[in-house]
N, C-alpha and C. Protein backbone atom coordinates (compact mmCIF):
# COMPACT_ATOMS: atom_id res chain seq x y z
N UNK A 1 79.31 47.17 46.38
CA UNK A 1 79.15 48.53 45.90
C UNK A 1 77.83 49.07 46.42
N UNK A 2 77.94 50.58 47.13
CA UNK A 2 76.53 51.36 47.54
C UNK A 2 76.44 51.95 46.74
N UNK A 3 74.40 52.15 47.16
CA UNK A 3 73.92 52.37 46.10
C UNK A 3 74.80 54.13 45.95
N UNK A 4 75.36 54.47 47.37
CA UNK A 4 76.28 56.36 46.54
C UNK A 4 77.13 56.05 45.98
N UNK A 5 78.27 54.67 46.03
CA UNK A 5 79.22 54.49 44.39
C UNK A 5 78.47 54.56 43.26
N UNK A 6 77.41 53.73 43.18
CA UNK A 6 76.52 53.72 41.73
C UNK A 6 76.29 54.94 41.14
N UNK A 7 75.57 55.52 42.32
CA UNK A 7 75.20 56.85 41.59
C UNK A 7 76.19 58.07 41.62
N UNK A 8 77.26 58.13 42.50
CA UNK A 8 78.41 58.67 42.22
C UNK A 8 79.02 58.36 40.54
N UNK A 9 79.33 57.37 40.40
CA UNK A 9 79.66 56.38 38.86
C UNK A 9 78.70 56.97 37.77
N UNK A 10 77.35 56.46 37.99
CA UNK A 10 76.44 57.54 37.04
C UNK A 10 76.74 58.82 37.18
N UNK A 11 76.89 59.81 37.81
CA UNK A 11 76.85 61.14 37.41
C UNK A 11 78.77 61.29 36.87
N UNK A 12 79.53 60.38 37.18
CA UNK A 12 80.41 60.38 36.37
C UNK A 12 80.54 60.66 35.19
N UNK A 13 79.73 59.50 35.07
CA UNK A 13 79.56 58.67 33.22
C UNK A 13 78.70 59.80 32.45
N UNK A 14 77.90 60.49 33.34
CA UNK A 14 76.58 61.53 32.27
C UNK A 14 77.48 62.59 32.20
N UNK A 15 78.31 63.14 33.30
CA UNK A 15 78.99 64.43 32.84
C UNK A 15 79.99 64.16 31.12
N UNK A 16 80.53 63.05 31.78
CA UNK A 16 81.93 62.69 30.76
C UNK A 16 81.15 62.57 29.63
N UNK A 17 79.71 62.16 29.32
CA UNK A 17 79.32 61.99 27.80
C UNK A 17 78.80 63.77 27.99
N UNK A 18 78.34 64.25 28.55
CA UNK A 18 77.72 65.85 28.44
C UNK A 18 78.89 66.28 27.29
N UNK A 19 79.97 66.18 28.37
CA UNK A 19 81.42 67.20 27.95
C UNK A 19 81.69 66.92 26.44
N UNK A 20 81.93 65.03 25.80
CA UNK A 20 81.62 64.53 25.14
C UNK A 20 81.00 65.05 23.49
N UNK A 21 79.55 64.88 23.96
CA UNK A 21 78.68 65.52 23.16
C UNK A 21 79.34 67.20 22.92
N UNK A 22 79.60 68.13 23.70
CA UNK A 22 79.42 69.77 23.81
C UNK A 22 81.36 69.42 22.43
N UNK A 23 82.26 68.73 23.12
CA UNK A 23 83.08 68.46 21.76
C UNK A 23 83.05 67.77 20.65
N UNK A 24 81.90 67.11 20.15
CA UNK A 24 81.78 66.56 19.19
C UNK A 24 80.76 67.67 18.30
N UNK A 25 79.97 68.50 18.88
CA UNK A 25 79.59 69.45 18.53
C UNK A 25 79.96 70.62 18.02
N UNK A 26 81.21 70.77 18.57
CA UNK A 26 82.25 72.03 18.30
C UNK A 26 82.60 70.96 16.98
N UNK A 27 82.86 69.99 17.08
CA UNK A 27 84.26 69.37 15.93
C UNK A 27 83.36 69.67 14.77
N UNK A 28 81.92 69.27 14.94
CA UNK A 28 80.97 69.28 13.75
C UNK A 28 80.79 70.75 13.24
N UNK A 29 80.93 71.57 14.20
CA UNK A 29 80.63 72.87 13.62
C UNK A 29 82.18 73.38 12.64
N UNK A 30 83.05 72.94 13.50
CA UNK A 30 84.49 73.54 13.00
C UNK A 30 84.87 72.71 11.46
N UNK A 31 84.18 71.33 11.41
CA UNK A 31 83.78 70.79 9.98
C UNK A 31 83.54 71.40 9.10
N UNK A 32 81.82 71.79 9.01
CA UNK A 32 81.61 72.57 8.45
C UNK A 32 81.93 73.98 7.84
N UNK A 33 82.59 74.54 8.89
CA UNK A 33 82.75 75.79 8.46
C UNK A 33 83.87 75.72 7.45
N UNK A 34 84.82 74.47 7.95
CA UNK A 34 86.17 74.34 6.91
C UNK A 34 85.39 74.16 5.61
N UNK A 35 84.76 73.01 5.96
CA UNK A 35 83.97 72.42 4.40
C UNK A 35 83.48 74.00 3.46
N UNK A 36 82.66 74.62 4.08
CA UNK A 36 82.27 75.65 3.01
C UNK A 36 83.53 76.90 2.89
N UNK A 37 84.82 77.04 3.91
CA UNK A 37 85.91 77.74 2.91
C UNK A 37 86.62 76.56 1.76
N UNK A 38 86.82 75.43 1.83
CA UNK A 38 87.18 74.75 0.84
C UNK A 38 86.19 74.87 -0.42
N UNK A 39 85.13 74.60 -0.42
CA UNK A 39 84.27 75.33 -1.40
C UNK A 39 84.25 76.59 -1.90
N UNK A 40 84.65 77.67 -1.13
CA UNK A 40 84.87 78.72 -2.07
C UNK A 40 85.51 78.99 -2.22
N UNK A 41 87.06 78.27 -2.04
CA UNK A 41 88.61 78.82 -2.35
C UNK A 41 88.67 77.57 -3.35
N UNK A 42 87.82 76.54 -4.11
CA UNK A 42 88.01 75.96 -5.03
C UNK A 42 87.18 76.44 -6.01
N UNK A 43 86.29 77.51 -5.73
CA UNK A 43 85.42 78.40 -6.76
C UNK A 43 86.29 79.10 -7.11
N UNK A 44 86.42 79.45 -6.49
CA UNK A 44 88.19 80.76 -6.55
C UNK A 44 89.08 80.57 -7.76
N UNK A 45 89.75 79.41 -7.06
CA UNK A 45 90.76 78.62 -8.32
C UNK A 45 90.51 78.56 -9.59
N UNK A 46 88.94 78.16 -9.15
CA UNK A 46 88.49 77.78 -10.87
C UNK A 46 87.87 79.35 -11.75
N UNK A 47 87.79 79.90 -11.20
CA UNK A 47 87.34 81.15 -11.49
C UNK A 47 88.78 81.87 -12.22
N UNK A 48 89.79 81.80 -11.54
CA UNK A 48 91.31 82.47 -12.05
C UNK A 48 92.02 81.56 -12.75
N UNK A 49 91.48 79.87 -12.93
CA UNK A 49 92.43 79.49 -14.25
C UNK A 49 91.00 79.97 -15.26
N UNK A 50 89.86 80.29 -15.54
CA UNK A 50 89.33 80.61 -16.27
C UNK A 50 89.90 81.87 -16.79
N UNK A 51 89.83 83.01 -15.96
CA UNK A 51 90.70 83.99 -16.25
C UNK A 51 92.25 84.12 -17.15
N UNK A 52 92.74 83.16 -16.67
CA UNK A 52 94.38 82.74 -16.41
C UNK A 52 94.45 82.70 -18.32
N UNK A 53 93.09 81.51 -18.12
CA UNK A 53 92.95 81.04 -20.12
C UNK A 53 92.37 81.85 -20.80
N UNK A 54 91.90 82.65 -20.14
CA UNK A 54 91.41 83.89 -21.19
C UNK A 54 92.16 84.99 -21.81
N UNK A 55 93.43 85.11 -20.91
CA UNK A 55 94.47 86.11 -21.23
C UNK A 55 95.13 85.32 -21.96
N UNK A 56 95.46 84.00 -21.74
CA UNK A 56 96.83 83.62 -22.56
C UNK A 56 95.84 83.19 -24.39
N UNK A 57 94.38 83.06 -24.11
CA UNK A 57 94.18 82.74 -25.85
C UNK A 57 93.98 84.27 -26.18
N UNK A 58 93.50 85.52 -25.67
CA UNK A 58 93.49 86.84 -26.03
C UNK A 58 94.05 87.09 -26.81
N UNK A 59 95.60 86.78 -26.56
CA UNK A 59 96.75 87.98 -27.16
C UNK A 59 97.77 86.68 -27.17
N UNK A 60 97.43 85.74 -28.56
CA UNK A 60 98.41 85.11 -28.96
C UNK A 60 99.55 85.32 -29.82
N UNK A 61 99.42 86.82 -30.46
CA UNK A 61 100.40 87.27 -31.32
C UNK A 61 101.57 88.07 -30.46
N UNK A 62 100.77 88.74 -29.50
CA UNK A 62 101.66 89.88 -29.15
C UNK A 62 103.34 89.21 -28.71
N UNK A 63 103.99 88.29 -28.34
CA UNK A 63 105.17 87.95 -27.98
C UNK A 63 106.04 88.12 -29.81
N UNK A 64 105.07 87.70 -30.75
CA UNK A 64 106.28 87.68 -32.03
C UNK A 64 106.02 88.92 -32.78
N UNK A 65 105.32 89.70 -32.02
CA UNK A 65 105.09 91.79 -32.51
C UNK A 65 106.01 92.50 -31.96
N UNK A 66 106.67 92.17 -30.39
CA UNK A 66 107.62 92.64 -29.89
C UNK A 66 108.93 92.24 -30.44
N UNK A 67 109.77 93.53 -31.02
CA UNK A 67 111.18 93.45 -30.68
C UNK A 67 112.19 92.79 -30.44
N UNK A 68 113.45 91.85 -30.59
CA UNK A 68 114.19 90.62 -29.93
C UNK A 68 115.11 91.41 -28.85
N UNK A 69 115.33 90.66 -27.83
CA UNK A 69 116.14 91.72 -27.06
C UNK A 69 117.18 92.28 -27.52
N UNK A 70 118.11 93.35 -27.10
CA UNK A 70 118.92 94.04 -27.72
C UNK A 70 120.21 93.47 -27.81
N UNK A 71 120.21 91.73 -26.95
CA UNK A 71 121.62 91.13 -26.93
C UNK A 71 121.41 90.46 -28.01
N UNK A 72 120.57 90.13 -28.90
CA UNK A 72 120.30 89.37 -30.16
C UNK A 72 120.53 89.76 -31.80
């Protein structure tokens, strides 16, 4: 092997980790960004079953104040 295979081979090997690195970088960014919408679409959730339980203890009478339907 000459020494232009070697260093042909090295600038192989440095591009292929460059490229490498530039996608492991994207993956890390595209991580993150998921990570913090999962965080606020589970704020979310929890925010509207709070809601969800606030309406249904509100107005625990109103279903036996209404009327029976008219087939009854």
């Amino acid at each position: 092997m000459t020494d232009d295979d070697i260093k042909r081979r090295l600038e192989s090997l440095e591009t292929r980790i460059m490229h490498q690195d530039a996608a492991l970088d994207e993956l890390t960014r595209t991580l993150l960004s998921q990570e913090q919408l999962m965080n606020k679409q589970v704020e979310t959730i929890k925010y509207l079953e709070k809601q969800i339980q606030a309406l249904g203890t509100s107005n625990p009478g109103t279903t036996t104040d209404e009327p029976p339907p008219p087939h009854y």
